[in-house]
N, C-alpha and C. Protein backbone atom coordinates (compact mmCIF):
# COMPACT_ATOMS: atom_id res chain seq x y z
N UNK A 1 -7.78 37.14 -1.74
CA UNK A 1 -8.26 35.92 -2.39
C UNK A 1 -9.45 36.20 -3.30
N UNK A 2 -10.35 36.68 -2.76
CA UNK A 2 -11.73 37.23 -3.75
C UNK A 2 -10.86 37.81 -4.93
N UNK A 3 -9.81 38.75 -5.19
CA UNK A 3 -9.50 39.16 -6.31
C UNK A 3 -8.91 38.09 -6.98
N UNK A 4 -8.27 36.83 -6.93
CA UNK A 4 -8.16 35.61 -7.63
C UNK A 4 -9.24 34.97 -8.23
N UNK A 5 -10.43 34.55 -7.47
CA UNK A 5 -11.39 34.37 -7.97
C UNK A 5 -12.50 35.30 -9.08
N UNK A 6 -12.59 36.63 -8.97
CA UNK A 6 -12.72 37.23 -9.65
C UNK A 6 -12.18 37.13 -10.83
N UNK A 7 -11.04 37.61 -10.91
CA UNK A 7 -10.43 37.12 -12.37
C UNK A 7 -10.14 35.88 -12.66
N UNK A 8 -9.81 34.70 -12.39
CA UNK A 8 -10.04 33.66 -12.33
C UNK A 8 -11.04 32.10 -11.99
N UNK A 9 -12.04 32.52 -12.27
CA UNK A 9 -13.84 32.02 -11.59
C UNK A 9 -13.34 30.71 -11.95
N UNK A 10 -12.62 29.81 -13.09
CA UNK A 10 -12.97 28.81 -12.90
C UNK A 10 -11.80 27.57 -12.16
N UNK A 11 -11.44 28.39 -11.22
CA UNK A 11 -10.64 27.48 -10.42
C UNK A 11 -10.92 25.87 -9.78
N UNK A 12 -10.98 25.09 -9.49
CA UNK A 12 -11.35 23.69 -9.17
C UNK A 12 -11.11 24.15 -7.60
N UNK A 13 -11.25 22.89 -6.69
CA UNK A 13 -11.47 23.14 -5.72
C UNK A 13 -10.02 23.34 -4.64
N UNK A 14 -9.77 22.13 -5.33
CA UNK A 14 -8.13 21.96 -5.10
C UNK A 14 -7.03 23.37 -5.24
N UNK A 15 -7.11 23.71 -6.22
CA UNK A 15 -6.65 25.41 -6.70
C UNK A 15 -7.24 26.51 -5.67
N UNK A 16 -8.22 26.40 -5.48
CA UNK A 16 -8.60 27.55 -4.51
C UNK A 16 -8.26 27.26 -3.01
N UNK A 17 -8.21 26.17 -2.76
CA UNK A 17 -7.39 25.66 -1.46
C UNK A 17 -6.06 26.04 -1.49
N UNK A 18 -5.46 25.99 -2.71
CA UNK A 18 -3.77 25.75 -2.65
C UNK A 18 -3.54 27.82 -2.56
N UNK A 19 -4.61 28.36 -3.38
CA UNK A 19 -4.06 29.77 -3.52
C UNK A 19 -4.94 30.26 -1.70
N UNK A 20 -5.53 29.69 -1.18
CA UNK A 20 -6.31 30.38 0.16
C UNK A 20 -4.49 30.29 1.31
N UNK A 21 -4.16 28.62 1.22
CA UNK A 21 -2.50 28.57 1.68
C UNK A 21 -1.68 29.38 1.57
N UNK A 22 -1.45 29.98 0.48
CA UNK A 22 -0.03 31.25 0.67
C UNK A 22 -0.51 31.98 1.62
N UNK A 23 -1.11 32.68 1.94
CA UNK A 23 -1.49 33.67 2.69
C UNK A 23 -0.50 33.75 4.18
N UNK A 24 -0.99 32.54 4.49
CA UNK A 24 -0.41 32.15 5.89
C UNK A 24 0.66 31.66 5.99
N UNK A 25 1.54 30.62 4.59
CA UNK A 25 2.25 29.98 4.72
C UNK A 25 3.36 31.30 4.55
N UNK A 26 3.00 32.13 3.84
CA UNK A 26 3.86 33.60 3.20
C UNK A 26 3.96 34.34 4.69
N UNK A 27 3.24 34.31 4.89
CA UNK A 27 2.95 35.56 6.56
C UNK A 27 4.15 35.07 7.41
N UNK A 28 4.01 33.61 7.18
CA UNK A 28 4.82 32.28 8.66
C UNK A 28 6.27 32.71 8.19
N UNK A 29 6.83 32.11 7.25
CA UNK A 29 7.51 32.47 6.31
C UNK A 29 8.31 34.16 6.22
N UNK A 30 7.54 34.63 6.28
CA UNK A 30 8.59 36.53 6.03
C UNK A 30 8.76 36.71 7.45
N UNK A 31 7.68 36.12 8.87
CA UNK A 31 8.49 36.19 9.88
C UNK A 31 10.11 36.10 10.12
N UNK A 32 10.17 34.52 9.62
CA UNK A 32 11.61 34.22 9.57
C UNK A 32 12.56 34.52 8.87
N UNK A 33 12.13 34.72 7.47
CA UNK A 33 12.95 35.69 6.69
C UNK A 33 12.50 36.22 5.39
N UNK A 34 13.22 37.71 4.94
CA UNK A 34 12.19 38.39 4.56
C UNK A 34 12.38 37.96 2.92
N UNK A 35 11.31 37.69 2.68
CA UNK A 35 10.80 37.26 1.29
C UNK A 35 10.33 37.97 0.82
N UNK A 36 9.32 38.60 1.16
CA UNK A 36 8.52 39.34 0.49
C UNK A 36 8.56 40.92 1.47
N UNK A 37 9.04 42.26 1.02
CA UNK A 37 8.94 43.44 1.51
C UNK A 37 7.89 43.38 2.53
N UNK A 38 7.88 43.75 4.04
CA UNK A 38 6.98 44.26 5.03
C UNK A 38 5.64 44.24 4.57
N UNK A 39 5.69 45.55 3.90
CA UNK A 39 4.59 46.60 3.14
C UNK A 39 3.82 45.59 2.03
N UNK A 40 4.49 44.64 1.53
CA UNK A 40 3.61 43.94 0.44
C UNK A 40 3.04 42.70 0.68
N UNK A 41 3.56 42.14 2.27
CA UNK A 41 2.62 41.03 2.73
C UNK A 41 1.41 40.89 2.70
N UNK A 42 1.07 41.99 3.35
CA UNK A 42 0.03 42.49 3.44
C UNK A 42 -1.30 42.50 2.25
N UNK A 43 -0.22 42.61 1.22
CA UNK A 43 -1.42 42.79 -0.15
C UNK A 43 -0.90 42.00 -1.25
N UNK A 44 -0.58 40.54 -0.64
CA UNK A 44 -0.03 39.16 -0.88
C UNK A 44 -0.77 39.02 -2.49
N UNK A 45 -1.93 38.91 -2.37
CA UNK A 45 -2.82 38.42 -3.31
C UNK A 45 -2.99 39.38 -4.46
N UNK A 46 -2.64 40.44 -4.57
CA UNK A 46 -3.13 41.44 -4.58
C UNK A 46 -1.09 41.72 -6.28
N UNK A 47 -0.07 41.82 -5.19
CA UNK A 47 0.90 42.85 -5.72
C UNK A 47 1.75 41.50 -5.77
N UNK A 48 1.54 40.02 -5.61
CA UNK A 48 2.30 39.14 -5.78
C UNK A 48 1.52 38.10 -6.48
N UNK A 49 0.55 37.50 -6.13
CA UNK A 49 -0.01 36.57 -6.32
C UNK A 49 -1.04 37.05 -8.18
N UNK A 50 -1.75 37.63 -8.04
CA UNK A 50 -2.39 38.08 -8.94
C UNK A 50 -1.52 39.09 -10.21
N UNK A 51 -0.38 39.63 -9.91
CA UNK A 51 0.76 40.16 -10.53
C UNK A 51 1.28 38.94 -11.79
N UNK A 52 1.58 38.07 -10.74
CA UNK A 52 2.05 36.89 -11.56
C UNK A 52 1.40 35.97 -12.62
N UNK A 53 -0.44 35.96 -11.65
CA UNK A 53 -1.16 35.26 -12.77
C UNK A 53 -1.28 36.14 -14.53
N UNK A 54 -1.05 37.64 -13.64
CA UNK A 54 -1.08 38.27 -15.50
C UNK A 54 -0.65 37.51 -16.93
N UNK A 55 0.27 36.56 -16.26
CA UNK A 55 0.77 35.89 -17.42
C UNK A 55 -0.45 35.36 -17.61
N UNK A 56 -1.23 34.10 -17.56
CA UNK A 56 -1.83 33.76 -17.63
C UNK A 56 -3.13 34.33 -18.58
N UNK A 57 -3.43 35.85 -18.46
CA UNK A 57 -4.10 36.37 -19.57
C UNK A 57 -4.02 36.64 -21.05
N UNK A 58 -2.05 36.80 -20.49
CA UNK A 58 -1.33 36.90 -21.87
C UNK A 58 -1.31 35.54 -22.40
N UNK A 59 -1.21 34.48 -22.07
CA UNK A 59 -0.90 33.47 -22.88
C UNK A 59 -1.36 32.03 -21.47
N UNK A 60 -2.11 31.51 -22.06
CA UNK A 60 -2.60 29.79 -21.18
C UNK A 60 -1.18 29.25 -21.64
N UNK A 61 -0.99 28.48 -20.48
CA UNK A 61 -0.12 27.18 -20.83
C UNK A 61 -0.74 26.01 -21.02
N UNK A 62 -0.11 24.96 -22.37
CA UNK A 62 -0.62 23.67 -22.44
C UNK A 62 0.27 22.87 -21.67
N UNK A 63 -0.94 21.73 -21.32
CA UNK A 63 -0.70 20.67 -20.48
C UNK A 63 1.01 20.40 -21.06
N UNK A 64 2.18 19.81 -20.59
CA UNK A 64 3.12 19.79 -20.79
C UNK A 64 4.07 20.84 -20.86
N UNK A 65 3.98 21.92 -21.20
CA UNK A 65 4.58 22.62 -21.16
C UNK A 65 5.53 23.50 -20.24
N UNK A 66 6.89 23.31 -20.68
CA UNK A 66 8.34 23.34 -19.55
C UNK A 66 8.17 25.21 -19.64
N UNK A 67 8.62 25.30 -18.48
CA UNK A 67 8.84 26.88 -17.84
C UNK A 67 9.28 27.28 -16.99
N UNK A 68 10.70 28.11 -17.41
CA UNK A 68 11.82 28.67 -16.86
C UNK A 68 11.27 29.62 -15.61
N UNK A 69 11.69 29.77 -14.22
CA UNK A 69 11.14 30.93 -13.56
C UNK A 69 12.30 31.30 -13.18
N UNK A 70 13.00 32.75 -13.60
CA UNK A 70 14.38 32.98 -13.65
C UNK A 70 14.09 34.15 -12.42
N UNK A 71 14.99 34.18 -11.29
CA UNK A 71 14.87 34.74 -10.02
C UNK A 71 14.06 35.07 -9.40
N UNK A 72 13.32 33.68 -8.81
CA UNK A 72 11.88 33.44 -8.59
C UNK A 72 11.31 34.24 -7.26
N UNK A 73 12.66 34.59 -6.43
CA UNK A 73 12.56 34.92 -5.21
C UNK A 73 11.93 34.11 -4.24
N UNK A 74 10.96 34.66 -3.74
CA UNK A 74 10.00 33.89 -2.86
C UNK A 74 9.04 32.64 -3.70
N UNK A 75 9.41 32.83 -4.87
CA UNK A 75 8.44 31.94 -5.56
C UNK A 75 7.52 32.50 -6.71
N UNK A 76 7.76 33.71 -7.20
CA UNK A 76 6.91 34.51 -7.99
C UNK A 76 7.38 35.11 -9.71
N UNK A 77 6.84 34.60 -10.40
CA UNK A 77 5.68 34.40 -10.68
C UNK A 77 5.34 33.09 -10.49
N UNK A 78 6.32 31.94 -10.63
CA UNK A 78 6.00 30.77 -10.75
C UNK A 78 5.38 30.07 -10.00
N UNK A 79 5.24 29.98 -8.73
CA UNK A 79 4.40 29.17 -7.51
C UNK A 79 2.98 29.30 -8.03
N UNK A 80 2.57 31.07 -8.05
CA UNK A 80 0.89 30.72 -8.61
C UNK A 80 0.63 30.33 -10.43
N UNK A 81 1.51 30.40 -10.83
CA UNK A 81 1.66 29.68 -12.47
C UNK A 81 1.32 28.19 -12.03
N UNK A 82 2.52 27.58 -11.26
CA UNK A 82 1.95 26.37 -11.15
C UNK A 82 0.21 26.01 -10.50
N UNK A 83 -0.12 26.67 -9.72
CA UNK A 83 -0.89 26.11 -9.04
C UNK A 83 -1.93 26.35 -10.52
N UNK A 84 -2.24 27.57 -11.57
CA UNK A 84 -3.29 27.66 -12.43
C UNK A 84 -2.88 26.57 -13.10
N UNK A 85 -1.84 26.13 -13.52
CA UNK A 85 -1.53 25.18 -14.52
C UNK A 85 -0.55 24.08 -14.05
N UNK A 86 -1.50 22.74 -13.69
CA UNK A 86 -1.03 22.10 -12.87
C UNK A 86 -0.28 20.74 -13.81
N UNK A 87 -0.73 20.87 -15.17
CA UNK A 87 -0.31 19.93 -15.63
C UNK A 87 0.96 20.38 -17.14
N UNK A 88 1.56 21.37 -16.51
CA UNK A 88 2.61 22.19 -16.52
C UNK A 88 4.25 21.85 -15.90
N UNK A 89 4.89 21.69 -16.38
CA UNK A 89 6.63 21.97 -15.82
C UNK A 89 7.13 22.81 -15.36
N UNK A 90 7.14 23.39 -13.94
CA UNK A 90 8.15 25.06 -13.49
C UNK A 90 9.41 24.29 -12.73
N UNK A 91 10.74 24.68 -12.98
CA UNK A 91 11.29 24.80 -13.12
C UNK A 91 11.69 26.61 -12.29
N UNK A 92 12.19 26.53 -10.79
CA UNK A 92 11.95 28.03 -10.57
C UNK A 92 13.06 27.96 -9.75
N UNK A 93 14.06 29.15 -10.75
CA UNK A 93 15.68 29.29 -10.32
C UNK A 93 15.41 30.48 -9.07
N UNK A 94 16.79 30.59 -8.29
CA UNK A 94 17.10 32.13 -7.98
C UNK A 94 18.63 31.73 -7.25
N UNK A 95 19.41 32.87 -7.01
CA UNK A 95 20.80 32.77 -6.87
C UNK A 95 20.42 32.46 -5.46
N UNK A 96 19.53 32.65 -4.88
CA UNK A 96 19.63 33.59 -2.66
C UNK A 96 19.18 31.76 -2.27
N UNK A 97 19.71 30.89 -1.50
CA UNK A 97 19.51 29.38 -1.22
C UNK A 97 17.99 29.83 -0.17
N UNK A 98 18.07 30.48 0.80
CA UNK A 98 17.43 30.79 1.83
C UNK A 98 15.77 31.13 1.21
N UNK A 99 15.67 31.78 -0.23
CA UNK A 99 14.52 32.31 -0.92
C UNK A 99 14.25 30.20 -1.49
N UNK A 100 15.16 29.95 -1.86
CA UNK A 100 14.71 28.32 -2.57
C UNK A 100 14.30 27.52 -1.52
N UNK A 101 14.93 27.65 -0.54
CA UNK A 101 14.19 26.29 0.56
C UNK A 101 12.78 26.96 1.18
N UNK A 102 12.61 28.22 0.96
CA UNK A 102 11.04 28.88 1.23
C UNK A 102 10.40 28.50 -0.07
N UNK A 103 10.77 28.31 -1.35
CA UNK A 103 9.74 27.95 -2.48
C UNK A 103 9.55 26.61 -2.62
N UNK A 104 10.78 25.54 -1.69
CA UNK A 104 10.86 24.04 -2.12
C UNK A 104 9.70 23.88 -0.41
N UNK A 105 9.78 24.90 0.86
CA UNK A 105 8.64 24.16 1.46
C UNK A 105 7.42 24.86 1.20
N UNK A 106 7.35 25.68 0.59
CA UNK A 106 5.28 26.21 0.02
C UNK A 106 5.06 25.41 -0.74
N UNK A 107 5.78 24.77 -1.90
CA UNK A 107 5.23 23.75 -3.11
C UNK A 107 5.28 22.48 -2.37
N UNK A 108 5.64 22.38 -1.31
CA UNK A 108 5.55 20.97 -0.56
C UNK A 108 4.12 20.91 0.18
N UNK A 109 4.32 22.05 0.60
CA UNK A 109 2.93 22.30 1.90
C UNK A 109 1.28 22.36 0.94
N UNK A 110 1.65 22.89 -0.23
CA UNK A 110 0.58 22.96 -0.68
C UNK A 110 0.44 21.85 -2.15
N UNK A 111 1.17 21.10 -1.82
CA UNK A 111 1.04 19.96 -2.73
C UNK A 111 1.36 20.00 -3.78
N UNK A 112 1.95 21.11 -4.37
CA UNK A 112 2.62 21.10 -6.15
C UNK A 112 3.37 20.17 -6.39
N UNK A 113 3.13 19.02 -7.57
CA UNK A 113 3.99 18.28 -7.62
C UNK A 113 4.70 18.49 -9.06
N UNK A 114 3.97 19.46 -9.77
CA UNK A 114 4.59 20.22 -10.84
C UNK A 114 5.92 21.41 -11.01
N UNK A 115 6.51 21.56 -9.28
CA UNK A 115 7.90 22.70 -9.27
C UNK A 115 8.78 21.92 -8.94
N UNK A 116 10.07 21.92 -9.59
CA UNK A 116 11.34 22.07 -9.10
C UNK A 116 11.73 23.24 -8.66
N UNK A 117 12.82 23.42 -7.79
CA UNK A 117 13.12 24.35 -7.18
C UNK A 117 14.95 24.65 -7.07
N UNK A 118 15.60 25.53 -7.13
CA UNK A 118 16.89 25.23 -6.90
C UNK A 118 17.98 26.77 -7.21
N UNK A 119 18.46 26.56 -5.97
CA UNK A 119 19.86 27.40 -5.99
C UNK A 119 20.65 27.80 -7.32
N UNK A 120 20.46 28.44 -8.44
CA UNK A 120 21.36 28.28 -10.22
C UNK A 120 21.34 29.71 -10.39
N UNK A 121 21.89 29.85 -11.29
CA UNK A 121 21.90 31.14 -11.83
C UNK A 121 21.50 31.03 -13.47
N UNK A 122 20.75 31.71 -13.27
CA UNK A 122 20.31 31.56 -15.04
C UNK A 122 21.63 31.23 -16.26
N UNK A 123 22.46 31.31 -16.29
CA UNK A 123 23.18 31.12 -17.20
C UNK A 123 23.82 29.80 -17.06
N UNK A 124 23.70 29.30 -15.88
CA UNK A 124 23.92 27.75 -15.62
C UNK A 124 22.38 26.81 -15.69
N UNK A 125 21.77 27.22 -15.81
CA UNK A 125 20.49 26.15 -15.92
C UNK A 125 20.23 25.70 -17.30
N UNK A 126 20.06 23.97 -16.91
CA UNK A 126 20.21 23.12 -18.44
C UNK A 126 18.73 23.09 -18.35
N UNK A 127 18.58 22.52 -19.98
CA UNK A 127 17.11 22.15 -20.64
C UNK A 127 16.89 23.20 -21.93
N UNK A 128 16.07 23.07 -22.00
CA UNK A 128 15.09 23.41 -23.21
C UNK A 128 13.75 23.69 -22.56
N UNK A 129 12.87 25.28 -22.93
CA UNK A 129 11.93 25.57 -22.04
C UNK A 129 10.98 25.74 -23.41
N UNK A 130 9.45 26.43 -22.96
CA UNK A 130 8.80 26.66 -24.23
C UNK A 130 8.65 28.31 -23.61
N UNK A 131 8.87 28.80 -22.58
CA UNK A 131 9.24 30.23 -22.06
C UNK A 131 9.83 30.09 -20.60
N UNK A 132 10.31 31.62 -20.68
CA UNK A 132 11.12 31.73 -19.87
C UNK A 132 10.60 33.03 -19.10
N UNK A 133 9.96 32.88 -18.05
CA UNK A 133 9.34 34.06 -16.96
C UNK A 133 10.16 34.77 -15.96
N UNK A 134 9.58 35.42 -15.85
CA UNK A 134 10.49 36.85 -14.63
C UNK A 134 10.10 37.74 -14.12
N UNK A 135 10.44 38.63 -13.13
CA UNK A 135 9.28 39.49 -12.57
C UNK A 135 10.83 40.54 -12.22
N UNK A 136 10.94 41.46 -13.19
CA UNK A 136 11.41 42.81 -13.34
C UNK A 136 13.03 42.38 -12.93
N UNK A 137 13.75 40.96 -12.76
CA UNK A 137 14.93 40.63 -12.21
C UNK A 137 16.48 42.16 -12.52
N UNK A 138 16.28 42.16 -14.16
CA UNK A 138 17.60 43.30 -14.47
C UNK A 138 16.31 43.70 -15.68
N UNK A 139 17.15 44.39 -16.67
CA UNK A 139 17.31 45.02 -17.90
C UNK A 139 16.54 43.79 -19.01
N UNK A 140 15.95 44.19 -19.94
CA UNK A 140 16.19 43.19 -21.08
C UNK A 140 17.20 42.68 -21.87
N UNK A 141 17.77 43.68 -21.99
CA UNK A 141 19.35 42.96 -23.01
C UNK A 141 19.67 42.00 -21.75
N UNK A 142 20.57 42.70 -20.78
CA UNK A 142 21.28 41.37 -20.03
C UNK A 142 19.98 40.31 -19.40
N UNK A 143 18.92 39.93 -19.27
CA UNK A 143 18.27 39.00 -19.32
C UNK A 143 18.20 37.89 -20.26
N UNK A 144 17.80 38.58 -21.57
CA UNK A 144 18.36 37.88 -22.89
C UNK A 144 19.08 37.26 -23.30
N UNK A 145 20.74 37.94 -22.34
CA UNK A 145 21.87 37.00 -22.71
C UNK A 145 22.21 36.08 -21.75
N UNK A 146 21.36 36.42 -20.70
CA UNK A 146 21.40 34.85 -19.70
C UNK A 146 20.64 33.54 -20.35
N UNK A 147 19.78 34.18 -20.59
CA UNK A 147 18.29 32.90 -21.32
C UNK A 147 18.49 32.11 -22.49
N UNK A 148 19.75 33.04 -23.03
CA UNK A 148 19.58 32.69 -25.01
C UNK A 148 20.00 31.06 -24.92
N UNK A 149 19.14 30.56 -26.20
CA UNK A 149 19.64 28.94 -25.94
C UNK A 149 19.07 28.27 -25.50
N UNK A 150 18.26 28.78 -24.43
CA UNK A 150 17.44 27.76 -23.79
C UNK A 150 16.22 27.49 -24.04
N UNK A 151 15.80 28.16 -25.05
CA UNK A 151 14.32 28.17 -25.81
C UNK A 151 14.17 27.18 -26.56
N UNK A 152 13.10 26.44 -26.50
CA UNK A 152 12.35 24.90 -27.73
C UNK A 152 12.34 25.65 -28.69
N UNK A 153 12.86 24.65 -30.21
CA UNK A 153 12.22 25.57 -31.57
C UNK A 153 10.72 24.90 -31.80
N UNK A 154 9.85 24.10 -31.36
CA UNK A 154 8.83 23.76 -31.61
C UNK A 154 7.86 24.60 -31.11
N UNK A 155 7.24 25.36 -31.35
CA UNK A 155 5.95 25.92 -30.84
C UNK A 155 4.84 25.64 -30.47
N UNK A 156 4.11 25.29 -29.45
CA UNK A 156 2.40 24.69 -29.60
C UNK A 156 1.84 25.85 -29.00
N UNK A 157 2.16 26.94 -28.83
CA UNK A 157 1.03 28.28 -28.65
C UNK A 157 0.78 29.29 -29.19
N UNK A 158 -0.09 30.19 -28.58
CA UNK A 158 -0.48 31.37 -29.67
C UNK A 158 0.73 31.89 -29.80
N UNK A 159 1.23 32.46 -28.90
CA UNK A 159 2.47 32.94 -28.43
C UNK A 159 3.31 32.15 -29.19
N UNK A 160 4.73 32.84 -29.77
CA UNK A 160 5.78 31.91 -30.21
C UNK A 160 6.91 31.67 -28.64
N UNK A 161 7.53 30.91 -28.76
CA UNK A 161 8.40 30.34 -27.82
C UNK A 161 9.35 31.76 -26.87
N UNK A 162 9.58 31.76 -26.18
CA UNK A 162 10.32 32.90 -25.76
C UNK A 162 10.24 33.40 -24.29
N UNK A 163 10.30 34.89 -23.67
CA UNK A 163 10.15 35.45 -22.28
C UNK A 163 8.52 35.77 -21.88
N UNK A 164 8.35 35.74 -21.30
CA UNK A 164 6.95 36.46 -20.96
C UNK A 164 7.60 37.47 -19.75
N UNK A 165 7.56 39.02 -19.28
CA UNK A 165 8.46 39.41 -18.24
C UNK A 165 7.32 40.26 -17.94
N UNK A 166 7.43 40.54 -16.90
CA UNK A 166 6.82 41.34 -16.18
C UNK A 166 7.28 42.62 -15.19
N UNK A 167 7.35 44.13 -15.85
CA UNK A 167 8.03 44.88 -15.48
C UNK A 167 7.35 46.08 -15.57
N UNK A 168 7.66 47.03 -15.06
CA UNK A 168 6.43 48.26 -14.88
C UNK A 168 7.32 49.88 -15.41
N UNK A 169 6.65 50.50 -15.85
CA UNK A 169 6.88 51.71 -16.31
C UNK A 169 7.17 52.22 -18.07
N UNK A 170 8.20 53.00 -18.13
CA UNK A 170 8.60 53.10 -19.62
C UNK A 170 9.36 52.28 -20.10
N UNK A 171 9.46 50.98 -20.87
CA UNK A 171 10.00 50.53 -21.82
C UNK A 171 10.50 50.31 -22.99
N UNK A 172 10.35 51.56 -23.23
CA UNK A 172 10.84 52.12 -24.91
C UNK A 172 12.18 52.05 -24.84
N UNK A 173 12.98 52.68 -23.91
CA UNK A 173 14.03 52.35 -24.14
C UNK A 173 15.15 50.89 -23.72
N UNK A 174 14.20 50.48 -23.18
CA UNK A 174 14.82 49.08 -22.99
C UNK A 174 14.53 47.94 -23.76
N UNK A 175 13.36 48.37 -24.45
CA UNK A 175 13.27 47.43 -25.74
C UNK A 175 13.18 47.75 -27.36
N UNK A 176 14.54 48.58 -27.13
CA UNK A 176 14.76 48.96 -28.66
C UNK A 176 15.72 48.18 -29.37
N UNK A 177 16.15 47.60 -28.96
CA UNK A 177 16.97 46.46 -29.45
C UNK A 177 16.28 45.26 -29.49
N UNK A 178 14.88 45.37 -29.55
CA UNK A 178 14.03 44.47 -29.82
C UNK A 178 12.70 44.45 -30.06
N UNK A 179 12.69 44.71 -31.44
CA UNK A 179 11.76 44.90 -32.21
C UNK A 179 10.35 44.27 -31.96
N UNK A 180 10.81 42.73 -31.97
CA UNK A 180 9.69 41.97 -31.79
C UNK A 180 8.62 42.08 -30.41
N UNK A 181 9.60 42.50 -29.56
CA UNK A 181 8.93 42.05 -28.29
C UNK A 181 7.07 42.96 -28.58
N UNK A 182 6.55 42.28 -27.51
CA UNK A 182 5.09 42.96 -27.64
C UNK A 182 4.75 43.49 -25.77
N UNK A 183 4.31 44.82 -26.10
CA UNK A 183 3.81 44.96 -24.19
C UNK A 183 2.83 45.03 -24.51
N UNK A 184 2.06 44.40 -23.40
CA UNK A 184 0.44 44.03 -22.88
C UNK A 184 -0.01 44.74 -21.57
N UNK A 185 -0.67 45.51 -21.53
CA UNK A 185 -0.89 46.53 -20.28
C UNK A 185 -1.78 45.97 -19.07
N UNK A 186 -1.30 45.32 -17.91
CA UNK A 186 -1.81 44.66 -17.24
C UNK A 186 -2.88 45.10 -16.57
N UNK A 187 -3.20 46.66 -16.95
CA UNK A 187 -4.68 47.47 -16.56
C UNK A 187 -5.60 47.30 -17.41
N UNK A 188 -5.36 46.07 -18.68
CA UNK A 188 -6.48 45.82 -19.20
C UNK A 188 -7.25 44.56 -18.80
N UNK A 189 -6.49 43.85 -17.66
CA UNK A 189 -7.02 42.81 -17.35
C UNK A 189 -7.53 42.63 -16.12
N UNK A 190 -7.00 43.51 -15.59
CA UNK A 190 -7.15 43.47 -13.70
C UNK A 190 -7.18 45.30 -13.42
N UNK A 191 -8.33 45.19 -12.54
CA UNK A 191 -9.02 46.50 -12.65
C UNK A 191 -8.06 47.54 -11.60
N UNK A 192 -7.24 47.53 -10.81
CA UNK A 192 -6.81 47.77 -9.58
C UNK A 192 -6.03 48.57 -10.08
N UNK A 193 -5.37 49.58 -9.58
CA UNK A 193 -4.69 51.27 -9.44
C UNK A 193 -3.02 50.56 -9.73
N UNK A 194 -2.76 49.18 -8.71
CA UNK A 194 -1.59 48.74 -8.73
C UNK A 194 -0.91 48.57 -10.29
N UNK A 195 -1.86 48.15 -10.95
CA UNK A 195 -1.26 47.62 -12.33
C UNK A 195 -1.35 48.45 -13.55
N UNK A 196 -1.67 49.67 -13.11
CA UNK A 196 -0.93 50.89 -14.13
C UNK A 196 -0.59 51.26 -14.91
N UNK A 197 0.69 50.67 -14.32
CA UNK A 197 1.92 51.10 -15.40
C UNK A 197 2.50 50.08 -15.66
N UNK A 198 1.78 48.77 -15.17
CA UNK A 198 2.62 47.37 -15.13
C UNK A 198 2.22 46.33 -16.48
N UNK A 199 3.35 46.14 -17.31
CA UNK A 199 3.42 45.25 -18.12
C UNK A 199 3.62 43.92 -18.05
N UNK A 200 3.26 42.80 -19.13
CA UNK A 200 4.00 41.85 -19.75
C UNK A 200 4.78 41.86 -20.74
N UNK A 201 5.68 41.63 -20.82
CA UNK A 201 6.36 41.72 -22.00
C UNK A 201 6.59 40.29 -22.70
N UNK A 202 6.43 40.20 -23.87
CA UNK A 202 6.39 38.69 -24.69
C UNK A 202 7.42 39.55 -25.93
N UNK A 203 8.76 38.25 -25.44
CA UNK A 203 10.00 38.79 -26.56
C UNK A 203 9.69 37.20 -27.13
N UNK A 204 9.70 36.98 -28.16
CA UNK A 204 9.75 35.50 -29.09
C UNK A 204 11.61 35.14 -29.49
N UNK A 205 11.60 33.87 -29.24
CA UNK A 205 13.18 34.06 -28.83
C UNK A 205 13.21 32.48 -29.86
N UNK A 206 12.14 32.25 -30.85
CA UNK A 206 12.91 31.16 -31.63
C UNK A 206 13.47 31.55 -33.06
């Protein structure tokens, strides 16, 4: 938790309550089934929680703004997206039902009234988003061709409309068929050994 606050100091009070909750509700939770790897419970805040806020350095969300969380798993990136940005739309898919009724009771328990939650597969989910988030699910091409379509052409951020992804290592070759995309090195924002080699990736998809 101190490493949330650290990079994040100006949390409200409410927010630092809701991010102090995973801890335990996550712990209660991988008892019964496993959500999150053994080995990474443990460093909850740390390789899940703070992983995810990276977005957040790369690009603030404005108030309103709809966002895809495409195989959210346990809830990640999107659960702590919502909680920084509460006056925000998530929207947080995954195929596994058993991973969705663990993300539909943490956003209950800790009061998000900003997530939907639900059993889909990215290529079946309706709407119009202003991005579309992920945490290393496949490849970029076949990600791309699940998502395409579902992007707003209106823009209101720095960022143009599109993925924000989050994936670690060499990406040269997975994003050569896409010029535009931009990687952001998540060791420039968060000081820790974990985030390395770990990117964001922002592909603009209008």
């Amino acid at each position: 938790m101190e490493e949330i606050l650290k990079y994040f100091p100006e949390l409200t009070e409410t927010q630092i309550k809701q991010f102090k909750m995973l801890e335990v509700l996550y712990q209660d939770w991988n008892a019964k089934i496993n959500v999150i790897s053994r080995k990474d419970i443990e460093a909850l805040y740390l390789k899940h929680v703070l992983h995810s806020l990276a977005i957040a350095k790369v690009q603030r969300f404005s108030p309103g703004t709809h966002i895809l969380d495409v195989g959210t798993g346990g809830g990640f990136p999107g659960i702590p997206l919502a909680i920084l940005f509460p006056e925000t739309h998530l929207y947080l898919i995954d195929v596994i039902l058993k991973k969705i009724n663990v993300v539909k009771a943490i956003a209950e328990e800790i009061g998000l009234k900003n997530v939907k939650a639900e059993q889909l597969r990215a290529e079946n989910a309706k709407g119009d988003y202003d991005f579309i988030v992920s945490r290393a699910v496949t490849n970029m091409p076949d990600f791309v061709s699940w998502v395409k379509g579902k992007i707003k052409k209106q823009n209101k951020h720095v960022l143009k409309n599109g993925i924000l992804y989050l994936k670690g290592g060499d990406l040269t070759e997975e994003l050569m068929s896409f010029p535009m995309a931009m990687q952001y090195n998540i060791a420039d924002f968060f000081e820790d050994e974990f985030f390395e080699t770990k990117k964001v990736v922002h592909l603009p998809l209008t």
